[in-house]
ModelCIF file with pLDDT and N, C-alpha, C, O atoms, coordinates in Angstrom:
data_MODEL
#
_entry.id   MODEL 
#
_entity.id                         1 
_entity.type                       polymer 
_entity.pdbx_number_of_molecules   1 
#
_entity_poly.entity_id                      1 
_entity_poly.type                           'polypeptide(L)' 
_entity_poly.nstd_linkage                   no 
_entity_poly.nstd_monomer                   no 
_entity_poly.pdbx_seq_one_letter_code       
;(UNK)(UNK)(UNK)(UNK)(UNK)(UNK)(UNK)(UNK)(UNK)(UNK)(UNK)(UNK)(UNK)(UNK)(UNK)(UNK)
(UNK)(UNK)(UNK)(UNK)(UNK)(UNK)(UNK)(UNK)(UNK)(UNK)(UNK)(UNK)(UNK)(UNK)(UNK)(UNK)
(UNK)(UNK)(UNK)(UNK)(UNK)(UNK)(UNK)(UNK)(UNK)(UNK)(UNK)
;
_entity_poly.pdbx_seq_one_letter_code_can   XXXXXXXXXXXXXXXXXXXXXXXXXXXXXXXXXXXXXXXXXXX 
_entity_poly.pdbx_strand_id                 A 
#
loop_
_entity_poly_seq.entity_id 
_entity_poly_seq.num 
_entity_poly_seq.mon_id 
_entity_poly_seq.hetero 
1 1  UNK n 
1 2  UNK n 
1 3  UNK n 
1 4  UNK n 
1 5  UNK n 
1 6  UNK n 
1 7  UNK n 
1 8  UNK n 
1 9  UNK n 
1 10 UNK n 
1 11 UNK n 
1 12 UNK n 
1 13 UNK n 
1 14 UNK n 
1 15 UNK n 
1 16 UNK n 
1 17 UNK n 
1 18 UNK n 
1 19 UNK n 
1 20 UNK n 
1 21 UNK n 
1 22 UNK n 
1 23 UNK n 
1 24 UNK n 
1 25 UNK n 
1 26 UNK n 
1 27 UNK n 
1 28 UNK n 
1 29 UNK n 
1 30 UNK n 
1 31 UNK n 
1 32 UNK n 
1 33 UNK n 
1 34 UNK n 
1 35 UNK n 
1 36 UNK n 
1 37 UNK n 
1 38 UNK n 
1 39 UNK n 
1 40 UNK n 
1 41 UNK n 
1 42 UNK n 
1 43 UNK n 
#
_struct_asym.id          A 
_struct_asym.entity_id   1 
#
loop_
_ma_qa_metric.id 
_ma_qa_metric.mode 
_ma_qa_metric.name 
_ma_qa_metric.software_group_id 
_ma_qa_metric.type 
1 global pLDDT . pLDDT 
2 local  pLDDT . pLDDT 
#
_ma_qa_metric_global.metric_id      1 
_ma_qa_metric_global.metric_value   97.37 
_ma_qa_metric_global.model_id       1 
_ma_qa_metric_global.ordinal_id     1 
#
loop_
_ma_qa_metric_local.label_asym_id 
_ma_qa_metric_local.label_comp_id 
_ma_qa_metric_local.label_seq_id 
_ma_qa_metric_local.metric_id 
_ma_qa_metric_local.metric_value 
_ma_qa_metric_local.model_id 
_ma_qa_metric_local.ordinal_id 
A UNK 1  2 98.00 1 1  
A UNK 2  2 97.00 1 2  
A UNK 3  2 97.00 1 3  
A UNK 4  2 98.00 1 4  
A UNK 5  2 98.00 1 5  
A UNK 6  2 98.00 1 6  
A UNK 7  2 98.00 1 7  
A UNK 8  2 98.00 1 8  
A UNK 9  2 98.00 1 9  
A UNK 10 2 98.00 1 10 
A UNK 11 2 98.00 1 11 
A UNK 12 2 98.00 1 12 
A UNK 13 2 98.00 1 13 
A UNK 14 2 98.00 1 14 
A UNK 15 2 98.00 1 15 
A UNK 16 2 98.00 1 16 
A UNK 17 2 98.00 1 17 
A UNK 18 2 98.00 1 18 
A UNK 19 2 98.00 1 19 
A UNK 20 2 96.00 1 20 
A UNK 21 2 96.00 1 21 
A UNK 22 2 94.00 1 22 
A UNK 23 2 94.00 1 23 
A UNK 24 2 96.00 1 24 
A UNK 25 2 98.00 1 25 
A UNK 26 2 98.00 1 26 
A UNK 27 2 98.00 1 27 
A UNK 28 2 98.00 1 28 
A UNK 29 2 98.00 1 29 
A UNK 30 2 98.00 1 30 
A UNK 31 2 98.00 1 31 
A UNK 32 2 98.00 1 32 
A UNK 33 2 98.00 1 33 
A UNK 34 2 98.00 1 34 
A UNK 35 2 98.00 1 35 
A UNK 36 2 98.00 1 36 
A UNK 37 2 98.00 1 37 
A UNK 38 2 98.00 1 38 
A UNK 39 2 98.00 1 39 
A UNK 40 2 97.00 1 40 
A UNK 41 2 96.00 1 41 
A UNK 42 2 94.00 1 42 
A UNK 43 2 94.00 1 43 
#
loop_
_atom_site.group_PDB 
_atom_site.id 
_atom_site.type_symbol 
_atom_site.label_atom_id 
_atom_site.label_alt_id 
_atom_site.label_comp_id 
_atom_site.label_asym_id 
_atom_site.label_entity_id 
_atom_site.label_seq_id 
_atom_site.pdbx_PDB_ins_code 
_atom_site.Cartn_x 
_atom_site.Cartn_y 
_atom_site.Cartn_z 
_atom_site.occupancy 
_atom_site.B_iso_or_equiv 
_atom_site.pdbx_formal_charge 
_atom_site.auth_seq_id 
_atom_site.auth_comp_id 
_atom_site.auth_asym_id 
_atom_site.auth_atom_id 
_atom_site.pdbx_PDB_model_num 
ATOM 1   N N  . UNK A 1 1  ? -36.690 13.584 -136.827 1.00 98.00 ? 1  UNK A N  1 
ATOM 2   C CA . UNK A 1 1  ? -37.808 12.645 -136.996 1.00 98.00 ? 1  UNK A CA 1 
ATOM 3   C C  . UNK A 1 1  ? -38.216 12.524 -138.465 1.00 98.00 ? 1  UNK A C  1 
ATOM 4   O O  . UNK A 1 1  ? -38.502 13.534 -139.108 1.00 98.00 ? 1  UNK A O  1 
ATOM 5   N N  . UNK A 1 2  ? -38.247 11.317 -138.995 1.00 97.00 ? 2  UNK A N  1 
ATOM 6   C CA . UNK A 1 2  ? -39.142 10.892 -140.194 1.00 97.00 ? 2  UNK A CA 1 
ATOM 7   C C  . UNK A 1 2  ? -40.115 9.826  -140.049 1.00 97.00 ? 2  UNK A C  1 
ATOM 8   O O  . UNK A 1 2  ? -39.944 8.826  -139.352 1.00 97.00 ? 2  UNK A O  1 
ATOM 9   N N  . UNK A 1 3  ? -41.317 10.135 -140.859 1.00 97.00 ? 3  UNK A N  1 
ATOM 10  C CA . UNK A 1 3  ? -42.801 9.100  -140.597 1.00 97.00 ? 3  UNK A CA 1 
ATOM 11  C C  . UNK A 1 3  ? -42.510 7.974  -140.172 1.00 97.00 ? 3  UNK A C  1 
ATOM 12  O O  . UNK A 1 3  ? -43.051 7.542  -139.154 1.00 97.00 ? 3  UNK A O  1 
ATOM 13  N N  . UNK A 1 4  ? -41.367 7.087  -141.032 1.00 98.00 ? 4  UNK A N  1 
ATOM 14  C CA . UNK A 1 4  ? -41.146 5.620  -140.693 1.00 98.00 ? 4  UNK A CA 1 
ATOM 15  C C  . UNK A 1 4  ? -41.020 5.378  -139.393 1.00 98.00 ? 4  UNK A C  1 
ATOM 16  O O  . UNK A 1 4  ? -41.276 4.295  -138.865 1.00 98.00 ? 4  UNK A O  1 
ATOM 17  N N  . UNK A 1 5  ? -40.596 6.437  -138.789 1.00 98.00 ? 5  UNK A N  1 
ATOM 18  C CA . UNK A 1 5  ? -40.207 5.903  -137.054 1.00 98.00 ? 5  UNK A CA 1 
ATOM 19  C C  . UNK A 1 5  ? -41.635 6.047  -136.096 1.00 98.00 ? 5  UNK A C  1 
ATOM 20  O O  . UNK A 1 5  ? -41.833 5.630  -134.955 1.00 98.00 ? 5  UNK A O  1 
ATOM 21  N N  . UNK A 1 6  ? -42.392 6.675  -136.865 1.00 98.00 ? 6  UNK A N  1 
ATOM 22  C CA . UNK A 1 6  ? -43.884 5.864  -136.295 1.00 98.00 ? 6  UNK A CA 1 
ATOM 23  C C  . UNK A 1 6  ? -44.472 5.120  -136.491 1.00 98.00 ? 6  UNK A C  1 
ATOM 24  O O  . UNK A 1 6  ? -45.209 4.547  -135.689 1.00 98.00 ? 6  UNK A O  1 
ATOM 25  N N  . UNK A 1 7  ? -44.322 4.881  -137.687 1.00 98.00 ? 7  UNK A N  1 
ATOM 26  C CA . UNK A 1 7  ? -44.904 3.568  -138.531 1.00 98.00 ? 7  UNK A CA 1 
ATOM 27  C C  . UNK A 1 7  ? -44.430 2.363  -137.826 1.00 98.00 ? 7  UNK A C  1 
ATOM 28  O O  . UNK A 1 7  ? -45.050 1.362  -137.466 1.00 98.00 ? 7  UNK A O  1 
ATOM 29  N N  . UNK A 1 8  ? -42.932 2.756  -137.687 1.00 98.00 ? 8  UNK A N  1 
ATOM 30  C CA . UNK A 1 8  ? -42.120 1.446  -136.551 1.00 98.00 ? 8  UNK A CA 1 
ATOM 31  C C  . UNK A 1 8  ? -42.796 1.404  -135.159 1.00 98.00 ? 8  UNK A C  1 
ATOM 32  O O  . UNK A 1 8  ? -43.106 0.305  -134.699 1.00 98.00 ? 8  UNK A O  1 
ATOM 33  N N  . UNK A 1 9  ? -42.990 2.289  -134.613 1.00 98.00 ? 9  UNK A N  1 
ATOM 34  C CA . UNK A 1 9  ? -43.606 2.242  -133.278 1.00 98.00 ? 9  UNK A CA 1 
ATOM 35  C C  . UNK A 1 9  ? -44.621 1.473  -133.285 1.00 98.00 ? 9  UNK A C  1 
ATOM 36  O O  . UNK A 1 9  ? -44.729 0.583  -132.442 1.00 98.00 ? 9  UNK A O  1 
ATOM 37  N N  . UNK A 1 10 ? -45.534 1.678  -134.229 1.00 98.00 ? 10 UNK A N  1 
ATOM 38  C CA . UNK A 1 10 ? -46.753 1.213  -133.924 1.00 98.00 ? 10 UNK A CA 1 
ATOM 39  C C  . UNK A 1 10 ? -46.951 -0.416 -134.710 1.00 98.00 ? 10 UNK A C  1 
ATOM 40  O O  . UNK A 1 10 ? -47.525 -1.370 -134.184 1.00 98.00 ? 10 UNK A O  1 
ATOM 41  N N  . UNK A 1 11 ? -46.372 -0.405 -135.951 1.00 98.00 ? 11 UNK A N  1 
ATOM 42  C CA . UNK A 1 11 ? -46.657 -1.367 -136.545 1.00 98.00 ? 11 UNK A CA 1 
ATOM 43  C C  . UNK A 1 11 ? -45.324 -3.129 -136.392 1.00 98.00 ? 11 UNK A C  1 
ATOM 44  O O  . UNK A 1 11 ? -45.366 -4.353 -136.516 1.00 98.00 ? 11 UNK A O  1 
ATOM 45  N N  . UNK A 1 12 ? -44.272 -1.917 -136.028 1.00 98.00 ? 12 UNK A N  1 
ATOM 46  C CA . UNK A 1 12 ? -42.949 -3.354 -135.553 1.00 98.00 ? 12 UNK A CA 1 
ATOM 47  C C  . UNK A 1 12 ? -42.520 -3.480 -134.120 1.00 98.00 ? 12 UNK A C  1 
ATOM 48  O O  . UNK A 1 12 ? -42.176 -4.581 -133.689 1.00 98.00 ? 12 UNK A O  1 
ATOM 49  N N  . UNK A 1 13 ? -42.522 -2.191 -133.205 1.00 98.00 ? 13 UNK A N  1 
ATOM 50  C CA . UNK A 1 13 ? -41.998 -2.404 -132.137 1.00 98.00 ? 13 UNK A CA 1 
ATOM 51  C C  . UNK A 1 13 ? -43.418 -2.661 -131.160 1.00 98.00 ? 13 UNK A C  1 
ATOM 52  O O  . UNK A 1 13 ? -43.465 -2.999 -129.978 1.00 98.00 ? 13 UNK A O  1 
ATOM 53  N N  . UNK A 1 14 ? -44.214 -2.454 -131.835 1.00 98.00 ? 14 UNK A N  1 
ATOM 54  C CA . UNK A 1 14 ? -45.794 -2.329 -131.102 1.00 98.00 ? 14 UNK A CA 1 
ATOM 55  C C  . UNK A 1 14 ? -45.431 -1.592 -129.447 1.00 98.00 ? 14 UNK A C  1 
ATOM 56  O O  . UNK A 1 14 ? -45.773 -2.135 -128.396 1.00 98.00 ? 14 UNK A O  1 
ATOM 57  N N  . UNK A 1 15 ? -44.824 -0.523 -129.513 1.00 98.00 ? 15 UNK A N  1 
ATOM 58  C CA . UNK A 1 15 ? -45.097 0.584  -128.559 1.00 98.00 ? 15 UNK A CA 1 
ATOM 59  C C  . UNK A 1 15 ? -45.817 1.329  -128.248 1.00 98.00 ? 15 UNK A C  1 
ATOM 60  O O  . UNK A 1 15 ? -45.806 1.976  -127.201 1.00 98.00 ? 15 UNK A O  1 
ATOM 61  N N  . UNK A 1 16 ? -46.699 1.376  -129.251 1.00 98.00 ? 16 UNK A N  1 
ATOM 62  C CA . UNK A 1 16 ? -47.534 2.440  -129.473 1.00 98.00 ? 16 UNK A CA 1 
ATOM 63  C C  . UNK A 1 16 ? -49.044 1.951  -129.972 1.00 98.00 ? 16 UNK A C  1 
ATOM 64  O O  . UNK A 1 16 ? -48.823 0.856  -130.488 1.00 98.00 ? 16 UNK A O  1 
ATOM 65  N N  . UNK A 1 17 ? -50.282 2.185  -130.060 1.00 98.00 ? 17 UNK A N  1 
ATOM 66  C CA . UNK A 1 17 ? -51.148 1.915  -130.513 1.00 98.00 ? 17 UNK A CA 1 
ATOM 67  C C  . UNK A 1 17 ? -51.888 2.787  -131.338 1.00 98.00 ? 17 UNK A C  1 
ATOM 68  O O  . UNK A 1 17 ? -51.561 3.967  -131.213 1.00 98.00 ? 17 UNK A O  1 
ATOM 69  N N  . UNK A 1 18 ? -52.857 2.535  -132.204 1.00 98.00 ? 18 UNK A N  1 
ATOM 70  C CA . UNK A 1 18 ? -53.859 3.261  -132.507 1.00 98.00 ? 18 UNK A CA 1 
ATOM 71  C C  . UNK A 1 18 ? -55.215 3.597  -132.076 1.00 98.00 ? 18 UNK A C  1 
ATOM 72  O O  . UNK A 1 18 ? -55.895 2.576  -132.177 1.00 98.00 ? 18 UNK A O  1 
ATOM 73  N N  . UNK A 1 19 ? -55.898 4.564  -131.646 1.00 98.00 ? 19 UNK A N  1 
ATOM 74  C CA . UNK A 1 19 ? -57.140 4.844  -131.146 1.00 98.00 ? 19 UNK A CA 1 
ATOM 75  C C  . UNK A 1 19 ? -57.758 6.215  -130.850 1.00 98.00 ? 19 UNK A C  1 
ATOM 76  O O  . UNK A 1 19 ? -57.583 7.272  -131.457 1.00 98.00 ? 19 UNK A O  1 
ATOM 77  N N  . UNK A 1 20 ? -58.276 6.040  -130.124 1.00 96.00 ? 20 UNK A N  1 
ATOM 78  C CA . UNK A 1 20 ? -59.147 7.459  -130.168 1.00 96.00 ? 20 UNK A CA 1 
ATOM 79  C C  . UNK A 1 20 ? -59.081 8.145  -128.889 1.00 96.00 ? 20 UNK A C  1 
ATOM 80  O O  . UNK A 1 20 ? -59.138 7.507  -127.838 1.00 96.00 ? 20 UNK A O  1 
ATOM 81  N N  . UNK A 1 21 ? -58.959 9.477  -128.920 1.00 96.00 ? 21 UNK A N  1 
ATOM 82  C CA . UNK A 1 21 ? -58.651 10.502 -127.728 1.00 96.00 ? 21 UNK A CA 1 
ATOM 83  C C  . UNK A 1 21 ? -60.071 11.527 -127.945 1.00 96.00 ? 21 UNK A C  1 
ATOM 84  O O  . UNK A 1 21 ? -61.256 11.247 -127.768 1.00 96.00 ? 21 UNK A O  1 
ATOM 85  N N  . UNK A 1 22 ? -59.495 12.680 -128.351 1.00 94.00 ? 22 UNK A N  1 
ATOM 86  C CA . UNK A 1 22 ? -61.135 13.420 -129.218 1.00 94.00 ? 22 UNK A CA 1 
ATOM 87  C C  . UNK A 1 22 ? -60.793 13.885 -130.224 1.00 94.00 ? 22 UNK A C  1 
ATOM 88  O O  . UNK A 1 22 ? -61.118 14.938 -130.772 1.00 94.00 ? 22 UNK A O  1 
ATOM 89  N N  . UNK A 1 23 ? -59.664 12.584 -130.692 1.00 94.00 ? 23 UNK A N  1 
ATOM 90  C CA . UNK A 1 23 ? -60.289 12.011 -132.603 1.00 94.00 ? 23 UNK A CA 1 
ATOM 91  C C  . UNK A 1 23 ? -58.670 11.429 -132.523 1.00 94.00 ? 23 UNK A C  1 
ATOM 92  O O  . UNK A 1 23 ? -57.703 11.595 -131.780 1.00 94.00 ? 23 UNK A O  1 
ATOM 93  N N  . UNK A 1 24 ? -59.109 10.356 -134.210 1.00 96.00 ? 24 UNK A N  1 
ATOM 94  C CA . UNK A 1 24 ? -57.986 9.538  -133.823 1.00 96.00 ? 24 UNK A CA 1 
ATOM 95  C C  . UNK A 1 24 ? -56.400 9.770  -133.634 1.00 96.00 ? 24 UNK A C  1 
ATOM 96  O O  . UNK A 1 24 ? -55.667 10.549 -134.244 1.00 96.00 ? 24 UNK A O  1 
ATOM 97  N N  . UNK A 1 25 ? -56.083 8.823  -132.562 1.00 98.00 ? 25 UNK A N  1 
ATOM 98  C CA . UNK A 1 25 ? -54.850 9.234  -132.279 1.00 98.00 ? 25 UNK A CA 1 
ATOM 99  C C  . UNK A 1 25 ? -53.331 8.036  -132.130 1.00 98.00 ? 25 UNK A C  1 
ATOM 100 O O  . UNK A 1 25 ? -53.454 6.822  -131.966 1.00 98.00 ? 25 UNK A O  1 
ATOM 101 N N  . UNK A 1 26 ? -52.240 8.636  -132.221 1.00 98.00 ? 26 UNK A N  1 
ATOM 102 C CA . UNK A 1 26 ? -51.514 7.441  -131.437 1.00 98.00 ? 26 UNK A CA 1 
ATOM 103 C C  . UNK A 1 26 ? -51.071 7.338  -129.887 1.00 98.00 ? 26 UNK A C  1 
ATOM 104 O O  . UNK A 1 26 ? -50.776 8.397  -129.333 1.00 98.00 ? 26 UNK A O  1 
ATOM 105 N N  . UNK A 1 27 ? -51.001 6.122  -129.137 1.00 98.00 ? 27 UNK A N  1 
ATOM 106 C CA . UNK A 1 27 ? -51.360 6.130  -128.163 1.00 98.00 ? 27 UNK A CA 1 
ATOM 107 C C  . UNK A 1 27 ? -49.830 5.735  -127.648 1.00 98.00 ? 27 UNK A C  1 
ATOM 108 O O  . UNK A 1 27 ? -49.146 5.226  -128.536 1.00 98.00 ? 27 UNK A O  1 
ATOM 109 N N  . UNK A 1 28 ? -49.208 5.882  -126.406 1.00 98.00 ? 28 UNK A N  1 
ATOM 110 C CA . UNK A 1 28 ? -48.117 4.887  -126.035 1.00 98.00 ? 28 UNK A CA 1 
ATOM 111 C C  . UNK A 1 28 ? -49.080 3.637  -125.492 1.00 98.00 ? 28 UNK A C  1 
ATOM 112 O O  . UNK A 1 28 ? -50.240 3.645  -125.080 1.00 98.00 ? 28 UNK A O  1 
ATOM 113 N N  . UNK A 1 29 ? -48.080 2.523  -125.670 1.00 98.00 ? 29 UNK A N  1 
ATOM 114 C CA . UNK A 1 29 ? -48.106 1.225  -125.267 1.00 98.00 ? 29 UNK A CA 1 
ATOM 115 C C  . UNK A 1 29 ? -49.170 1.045  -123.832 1.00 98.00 ? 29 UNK A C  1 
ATOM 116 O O  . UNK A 1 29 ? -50.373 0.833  -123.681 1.00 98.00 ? 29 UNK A O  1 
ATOM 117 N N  . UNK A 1 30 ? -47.943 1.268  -122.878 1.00 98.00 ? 30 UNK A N  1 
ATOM 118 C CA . UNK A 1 30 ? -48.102 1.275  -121.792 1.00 98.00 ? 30 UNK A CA 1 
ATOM 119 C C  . UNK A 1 30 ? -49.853 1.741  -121.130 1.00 98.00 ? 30 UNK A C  1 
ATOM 120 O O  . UNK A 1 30 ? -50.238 1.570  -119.973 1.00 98.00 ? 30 UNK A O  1 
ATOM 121 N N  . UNK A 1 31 ? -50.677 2.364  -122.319 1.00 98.00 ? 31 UNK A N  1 
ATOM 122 C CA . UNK A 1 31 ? -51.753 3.833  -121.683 1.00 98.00 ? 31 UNK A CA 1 
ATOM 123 C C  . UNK A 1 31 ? -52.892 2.355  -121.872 1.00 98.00 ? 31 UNK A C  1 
ATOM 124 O O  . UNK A 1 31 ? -53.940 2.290  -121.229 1.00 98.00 ? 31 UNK A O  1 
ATOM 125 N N  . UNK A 1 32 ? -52.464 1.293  -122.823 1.00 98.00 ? 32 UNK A N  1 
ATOM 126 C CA . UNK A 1 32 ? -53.733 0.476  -123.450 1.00 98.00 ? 32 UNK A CA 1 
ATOM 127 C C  . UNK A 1 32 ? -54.545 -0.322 -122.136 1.00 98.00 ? 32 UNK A C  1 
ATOM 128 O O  . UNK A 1 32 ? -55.734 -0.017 -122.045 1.00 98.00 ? 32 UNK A O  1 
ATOM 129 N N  . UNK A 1 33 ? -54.220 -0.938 -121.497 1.00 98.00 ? 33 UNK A N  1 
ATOM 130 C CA . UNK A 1 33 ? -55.502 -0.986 -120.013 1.00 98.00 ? 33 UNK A CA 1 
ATOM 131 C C  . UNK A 1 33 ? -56.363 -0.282 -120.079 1.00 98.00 ? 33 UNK A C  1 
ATOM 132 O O  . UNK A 1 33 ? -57.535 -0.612 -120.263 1.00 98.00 ? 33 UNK A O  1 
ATOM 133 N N  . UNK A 1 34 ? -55.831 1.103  -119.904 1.00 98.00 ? 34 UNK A N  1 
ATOM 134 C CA . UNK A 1 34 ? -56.786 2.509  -119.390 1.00 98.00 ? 34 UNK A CA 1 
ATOM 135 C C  . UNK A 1 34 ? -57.737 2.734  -120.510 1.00 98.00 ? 34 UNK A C  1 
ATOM 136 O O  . UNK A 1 34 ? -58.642 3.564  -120.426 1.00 98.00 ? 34 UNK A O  1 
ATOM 137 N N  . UNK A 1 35 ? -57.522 1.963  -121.603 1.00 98.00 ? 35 UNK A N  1 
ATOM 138 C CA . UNK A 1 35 ? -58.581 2.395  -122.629 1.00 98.00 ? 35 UNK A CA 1 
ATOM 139 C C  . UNK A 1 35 ? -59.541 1.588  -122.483 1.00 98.00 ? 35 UNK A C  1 
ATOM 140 O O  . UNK A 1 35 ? -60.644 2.077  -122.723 1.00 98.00 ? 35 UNK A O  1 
ATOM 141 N N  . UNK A 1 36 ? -59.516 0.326  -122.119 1.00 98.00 ? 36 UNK A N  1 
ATOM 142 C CA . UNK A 1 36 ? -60.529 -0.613 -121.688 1.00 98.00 ? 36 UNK A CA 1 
ATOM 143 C C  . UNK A 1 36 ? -62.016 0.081  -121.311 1.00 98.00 ? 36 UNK A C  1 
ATOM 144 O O  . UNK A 1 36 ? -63.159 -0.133 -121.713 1.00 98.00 ? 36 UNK A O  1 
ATOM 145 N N  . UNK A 1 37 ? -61.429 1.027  -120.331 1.00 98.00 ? 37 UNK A N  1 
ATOM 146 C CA . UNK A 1 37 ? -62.888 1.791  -119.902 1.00 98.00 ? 37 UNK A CA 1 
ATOM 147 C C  . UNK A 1 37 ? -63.351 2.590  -121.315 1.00 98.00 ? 37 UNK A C  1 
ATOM 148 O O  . UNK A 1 37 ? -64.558 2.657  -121.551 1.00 98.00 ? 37 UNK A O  1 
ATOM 149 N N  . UNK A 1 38 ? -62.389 3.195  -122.252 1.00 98.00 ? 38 UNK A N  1 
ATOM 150 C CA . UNK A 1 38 ? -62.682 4.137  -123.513 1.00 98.00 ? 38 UNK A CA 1 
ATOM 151 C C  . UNK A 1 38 ? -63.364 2.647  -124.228 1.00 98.00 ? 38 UNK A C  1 
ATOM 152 O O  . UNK A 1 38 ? -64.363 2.923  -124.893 1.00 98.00 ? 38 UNK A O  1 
ATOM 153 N N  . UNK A 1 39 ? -63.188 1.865  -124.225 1.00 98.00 ? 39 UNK A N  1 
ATOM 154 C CA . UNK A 1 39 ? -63.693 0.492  -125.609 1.00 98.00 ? 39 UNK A CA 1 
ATOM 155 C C  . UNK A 1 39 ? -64.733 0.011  -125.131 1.00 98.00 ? 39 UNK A C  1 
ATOM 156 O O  . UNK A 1 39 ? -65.555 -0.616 -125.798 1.00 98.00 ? 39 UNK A O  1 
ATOM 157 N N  . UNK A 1 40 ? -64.868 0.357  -123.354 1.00 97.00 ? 40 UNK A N  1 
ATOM 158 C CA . UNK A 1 40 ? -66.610 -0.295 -123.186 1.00 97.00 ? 40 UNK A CA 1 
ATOM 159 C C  . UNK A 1 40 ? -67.640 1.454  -123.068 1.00 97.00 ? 40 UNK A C  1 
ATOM 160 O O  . UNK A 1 40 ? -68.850 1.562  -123.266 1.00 97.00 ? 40 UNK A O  1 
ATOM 161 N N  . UNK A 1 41 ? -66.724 2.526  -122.719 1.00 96.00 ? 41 UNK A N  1 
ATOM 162 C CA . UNK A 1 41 ? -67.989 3.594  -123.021 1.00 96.00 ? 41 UNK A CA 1 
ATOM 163 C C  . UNK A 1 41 ? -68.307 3.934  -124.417 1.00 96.00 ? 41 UNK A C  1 
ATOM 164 O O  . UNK A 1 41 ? -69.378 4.312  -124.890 1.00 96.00 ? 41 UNK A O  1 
ATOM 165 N N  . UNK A 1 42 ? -66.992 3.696  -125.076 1.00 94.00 ? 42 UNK A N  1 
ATOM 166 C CA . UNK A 1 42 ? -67.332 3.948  -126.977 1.00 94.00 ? 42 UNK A CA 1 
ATOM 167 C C  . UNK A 1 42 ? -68.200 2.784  -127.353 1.00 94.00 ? 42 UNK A C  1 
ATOM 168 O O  . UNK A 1 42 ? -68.743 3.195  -128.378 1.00 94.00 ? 42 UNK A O  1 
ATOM 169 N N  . UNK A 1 43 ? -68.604 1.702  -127.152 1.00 94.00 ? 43 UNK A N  1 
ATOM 170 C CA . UNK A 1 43 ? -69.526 0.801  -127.925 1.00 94.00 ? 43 UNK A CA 1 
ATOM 171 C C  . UNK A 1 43 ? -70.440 1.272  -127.107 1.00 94.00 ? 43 UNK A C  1 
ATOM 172 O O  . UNK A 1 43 ? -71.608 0.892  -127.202 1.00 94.00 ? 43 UNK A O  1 
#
Protein backbone atom coordinates (compact mmCIF):
# COMPACT_ATOMS: atom_id res chain seq x y z
CA UNK A 1 0.00 0.00 0.00
CA UNK A 2 0.94 3.67 -0.83
CA UNK A 3 -1.25 6.99 0.15
CA UNK A 4 -2.18 7.54 -3.55
CA UNK A 5 -4.35 4.46 -3.52
CA UNK A 6 -6.55 6.27 -1.07
CA UNK A 7 -6.46 9.36 -2.40
CA UNK A 8 -7.78 7.26 -5.57
CA UNK A 9 -10.49 5.71 -3.61
CA UNK A 10 -11.89 8.53 -2.42
CA UNK A 11 -11.17 11.30 -4.73
CA UNK A 12 -11.27 9.21 -8.52
CA UNK A 13 -12.95 5.98 -8.01
CA UNK A 14 -15.35 7.64 -5.37
CA UNK A 15 -15.50 4.28 -3.33
CA UNK A 16 -14.96 5.59 -0.47
CA UNK A 17 -16.03 8.74 1.36
CA UNK A 18 -15.05 11.14 3.90
CA UNK A 19 -16.72 11.61 7.38
CA UNK A 20 -17.03 11.09 10.76
CA UNK A 21 -17.14 7.87 13.01
CA UNK A 22 -15.66 9.11 16.64
CA UNK A 23 -13.45 11.40 14.63
CA UNK A 24 -12.75 11.84 11.14
CA UNK A 25 -12.69 9.02 9.06
CA UNK A 26 -12.75 7.17 5.64
CA UNK A 27 -15.79 5.51 4.95
CA UNK A 28 -16.58 2.65 2.16
CA UNK A 29 -18.97 3.73 -0.51
CA UNK A 30 -21.55 1.45 -0.06
CA UNK A 31 -21.96 2.54 4.24
CA UNK A 32 -23.17 6.38 2.79
CA UNK A 33 -27.24 5.88 3.25
CA UNK A 34 -26.54 4.75 6.79
CA UNK A 35 -24.95 8.03 7.48
CA UNK A 36 -28.00 9.93 6.60
CA UNK A 37 -29.18 9.19 10.14
CA UNK A 38 -25.22 10.40 11.35
CA UNK A 39 -25.90 13.97 9.02
CA UNK A 40 -29.38 14.55 10.60
CA UNK A 41 -28.18 13.61 14.44
CA UNK A 42 -24.75 15.63 13.81
CA UNK A 43 -26.56 18.98 12.76
Amino acid sequence: YRPKALEDLVAQRRSAFEHWTHDASIVPMPFYPMWRLKFARDE
